[in-house]
Protein backbone atom coordinates (compact mmCIF):
# COMPACT_ATOMS: atom_id res chain seq x y z
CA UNK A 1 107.59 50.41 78.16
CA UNK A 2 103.96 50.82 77.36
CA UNK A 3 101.72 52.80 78.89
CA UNK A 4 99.30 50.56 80.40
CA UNK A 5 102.67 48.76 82.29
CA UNK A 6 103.51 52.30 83.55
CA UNK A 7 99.90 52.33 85.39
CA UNK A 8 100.32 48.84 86.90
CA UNK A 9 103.74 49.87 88.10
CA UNK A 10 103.14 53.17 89.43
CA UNK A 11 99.36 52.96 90.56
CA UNK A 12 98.37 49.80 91.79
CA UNK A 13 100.15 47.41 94.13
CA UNK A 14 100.22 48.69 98.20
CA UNK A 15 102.42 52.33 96.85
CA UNK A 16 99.78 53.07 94.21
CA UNK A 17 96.96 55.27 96.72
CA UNK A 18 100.46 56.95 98.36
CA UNK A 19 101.53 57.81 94.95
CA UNK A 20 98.02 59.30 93.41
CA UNK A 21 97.90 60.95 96.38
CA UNK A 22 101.14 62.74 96.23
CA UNK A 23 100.63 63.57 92.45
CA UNK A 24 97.52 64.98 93.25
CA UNK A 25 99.07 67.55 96.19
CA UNK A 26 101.85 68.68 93.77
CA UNK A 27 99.80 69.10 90.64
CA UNK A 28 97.04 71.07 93.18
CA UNK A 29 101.08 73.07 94.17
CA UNK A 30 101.49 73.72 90.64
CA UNK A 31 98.21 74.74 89.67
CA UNK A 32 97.67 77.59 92.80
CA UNK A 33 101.11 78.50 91.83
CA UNK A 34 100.65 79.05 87.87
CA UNK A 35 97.38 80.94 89.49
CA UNK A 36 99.22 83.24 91.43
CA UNK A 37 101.54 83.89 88.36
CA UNK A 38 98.68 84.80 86.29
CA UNK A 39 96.15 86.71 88.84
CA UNK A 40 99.33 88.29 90.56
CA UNK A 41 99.07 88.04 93.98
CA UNK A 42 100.36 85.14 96.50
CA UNK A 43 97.55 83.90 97.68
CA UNK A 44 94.85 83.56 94.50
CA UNK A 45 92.24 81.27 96.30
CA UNK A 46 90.99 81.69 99.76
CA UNK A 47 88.33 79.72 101.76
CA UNK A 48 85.65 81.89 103.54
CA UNK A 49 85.52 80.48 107.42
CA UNK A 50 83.75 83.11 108.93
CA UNK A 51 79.99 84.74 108.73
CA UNK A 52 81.75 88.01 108.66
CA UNK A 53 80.91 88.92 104.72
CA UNK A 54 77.31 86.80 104.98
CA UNK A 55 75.12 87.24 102.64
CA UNK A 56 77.65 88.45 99.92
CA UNK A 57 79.77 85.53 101.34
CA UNK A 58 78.96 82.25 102.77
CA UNK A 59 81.30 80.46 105.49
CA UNK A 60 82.84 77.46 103.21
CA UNK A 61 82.69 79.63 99.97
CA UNK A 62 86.31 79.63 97.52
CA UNK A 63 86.81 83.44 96.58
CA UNK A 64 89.46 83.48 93.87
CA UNK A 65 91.22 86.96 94.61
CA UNK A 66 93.40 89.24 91.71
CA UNK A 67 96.30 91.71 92.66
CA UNK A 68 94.84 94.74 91.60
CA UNK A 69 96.92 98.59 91.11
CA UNK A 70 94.20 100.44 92.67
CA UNK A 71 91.20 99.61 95.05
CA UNK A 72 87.65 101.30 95.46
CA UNK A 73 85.27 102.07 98.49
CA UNK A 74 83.02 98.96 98.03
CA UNK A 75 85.87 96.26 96.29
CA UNK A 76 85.72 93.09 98.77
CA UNK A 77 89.13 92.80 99.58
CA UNK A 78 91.90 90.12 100.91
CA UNK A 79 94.67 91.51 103.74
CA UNK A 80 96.87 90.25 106.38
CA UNK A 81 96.15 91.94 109.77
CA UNK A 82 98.34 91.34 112.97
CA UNK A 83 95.39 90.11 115.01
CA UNK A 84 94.94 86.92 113.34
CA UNK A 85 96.88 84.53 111.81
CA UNK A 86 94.59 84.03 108.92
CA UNK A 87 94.14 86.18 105.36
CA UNK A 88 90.61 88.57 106.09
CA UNK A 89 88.19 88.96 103.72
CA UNK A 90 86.33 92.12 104.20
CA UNK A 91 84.82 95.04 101.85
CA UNK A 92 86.31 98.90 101.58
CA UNK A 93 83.90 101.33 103.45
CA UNK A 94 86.26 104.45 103.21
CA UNK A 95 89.65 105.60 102.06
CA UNK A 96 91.84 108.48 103.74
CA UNK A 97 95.41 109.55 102.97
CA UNK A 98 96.05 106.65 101.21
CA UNK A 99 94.37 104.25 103.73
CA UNK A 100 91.42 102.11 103.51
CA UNK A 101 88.62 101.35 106.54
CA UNK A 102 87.52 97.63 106.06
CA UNK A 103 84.46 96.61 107.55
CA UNK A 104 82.45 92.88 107.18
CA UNK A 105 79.17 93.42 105.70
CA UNK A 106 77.67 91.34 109.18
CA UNK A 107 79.45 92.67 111.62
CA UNK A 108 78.47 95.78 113.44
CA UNK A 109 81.59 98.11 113.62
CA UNK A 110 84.90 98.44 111.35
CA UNK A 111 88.00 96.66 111.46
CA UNK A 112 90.41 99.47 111.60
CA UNK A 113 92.49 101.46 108.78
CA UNK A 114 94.71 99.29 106.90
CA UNK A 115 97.81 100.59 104.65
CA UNK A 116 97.88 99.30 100.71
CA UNK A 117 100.75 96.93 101.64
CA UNK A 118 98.64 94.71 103.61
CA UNK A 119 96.64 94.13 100.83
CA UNK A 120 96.98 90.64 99.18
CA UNK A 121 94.16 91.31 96.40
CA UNK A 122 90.42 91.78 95.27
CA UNK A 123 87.73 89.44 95.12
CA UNK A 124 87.17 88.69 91.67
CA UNK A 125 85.34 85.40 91.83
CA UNK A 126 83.24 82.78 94.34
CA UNK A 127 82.76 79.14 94.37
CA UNK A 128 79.75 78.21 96.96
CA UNK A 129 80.43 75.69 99.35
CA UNK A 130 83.62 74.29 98.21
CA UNK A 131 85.98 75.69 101.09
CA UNK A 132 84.39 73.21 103.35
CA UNK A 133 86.57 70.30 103.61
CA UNK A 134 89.57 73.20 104.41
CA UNK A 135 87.25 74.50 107.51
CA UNK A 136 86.46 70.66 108.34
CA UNK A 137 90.19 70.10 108.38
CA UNK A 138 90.71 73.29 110.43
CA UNK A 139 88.30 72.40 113.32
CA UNK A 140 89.39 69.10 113.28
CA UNK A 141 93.09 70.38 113.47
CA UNK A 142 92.18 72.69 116.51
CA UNK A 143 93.24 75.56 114.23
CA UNK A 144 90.06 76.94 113.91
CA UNK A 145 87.93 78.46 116.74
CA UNK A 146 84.96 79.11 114.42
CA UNK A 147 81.46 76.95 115.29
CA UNK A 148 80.89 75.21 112.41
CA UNK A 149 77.46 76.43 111.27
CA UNK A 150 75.59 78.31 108.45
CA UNK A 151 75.34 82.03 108.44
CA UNK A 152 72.95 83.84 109.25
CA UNK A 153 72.75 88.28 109.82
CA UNK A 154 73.59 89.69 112.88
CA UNK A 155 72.16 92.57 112.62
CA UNK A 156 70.36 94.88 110.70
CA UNK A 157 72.71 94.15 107.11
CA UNK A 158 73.84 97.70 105.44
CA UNK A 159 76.75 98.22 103.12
């Protein structure tokens, strides 16, 4: 069987957009996998939906995040928290006893001390713009309660 018969059988006809499709999700499986593998940590790319990180971090920005052995008081970091049920993307303002205070560069107050194991990596990386057909999905999905907007401060920005 040639190759060009393979393509008419497999990509054209009323199956062929179903088919491309589904290639296309598992090689984009495979691919975040073979990521995680090599940046070690579960979760290597993560879309920014909030203005909580703004200017450093635009809602709709990619951040590709590492698993890292040790973090540092300014390292913009990835953790779960047991408020939301979303990955949060905030930067290290303190450490004590092991512990690290996590604060968004636009919001006004902390989030809270968070212990190493919550910690799903460090931002290593950013792609502008390119989360937004995730947050587009989201809203349209009702699972995001987010306006859909651009950033802008909140208040007086300080690090």
């Amino acid at each position: 069987m040639k190759a060009l018969d393979v393509h008419e059988q497999y990509f054209k006809g009323p199956f062929g957009s179903l088919f491309s499709l589904l290639l296309g999700i598992a090689a984009a499986f495979i691919i975040l996998k073979f990521l995680g593998i090599l940046l070690h940590t579960e979760t290597p790319v993560i879309s920014v939906v909030s203005c909580s990180m703004f200017p450093e971090l635009n809602r709709g920005d990619v951040v590709i995040v590492s698993g890292a052995a040790d973090y540092d008081i300014g390292d913009i970091i990835v953790y779960r928290s047991p408020r939301v049920p979303y990955p949060i993307i905030h930067r290290i303002i303190d450490e004590k006893n092991g512990r690290f205070l996590t604060k968004g560069d636009n919001n006004p107050a902390p989030d809270g001390w968070i212990e190493p194991s919550a910690i799903m990596g460090k931002a290593i990386f950013k792609l502008p713009a390119l989360g937004w057909p995730k947050i587009l999905l989201l809203k349209l999905t009702g699972s995001l309660d987010q306006p859909i907007e651009l950033c802008k401060p909140n208040f007086n920005i300080s690090k």
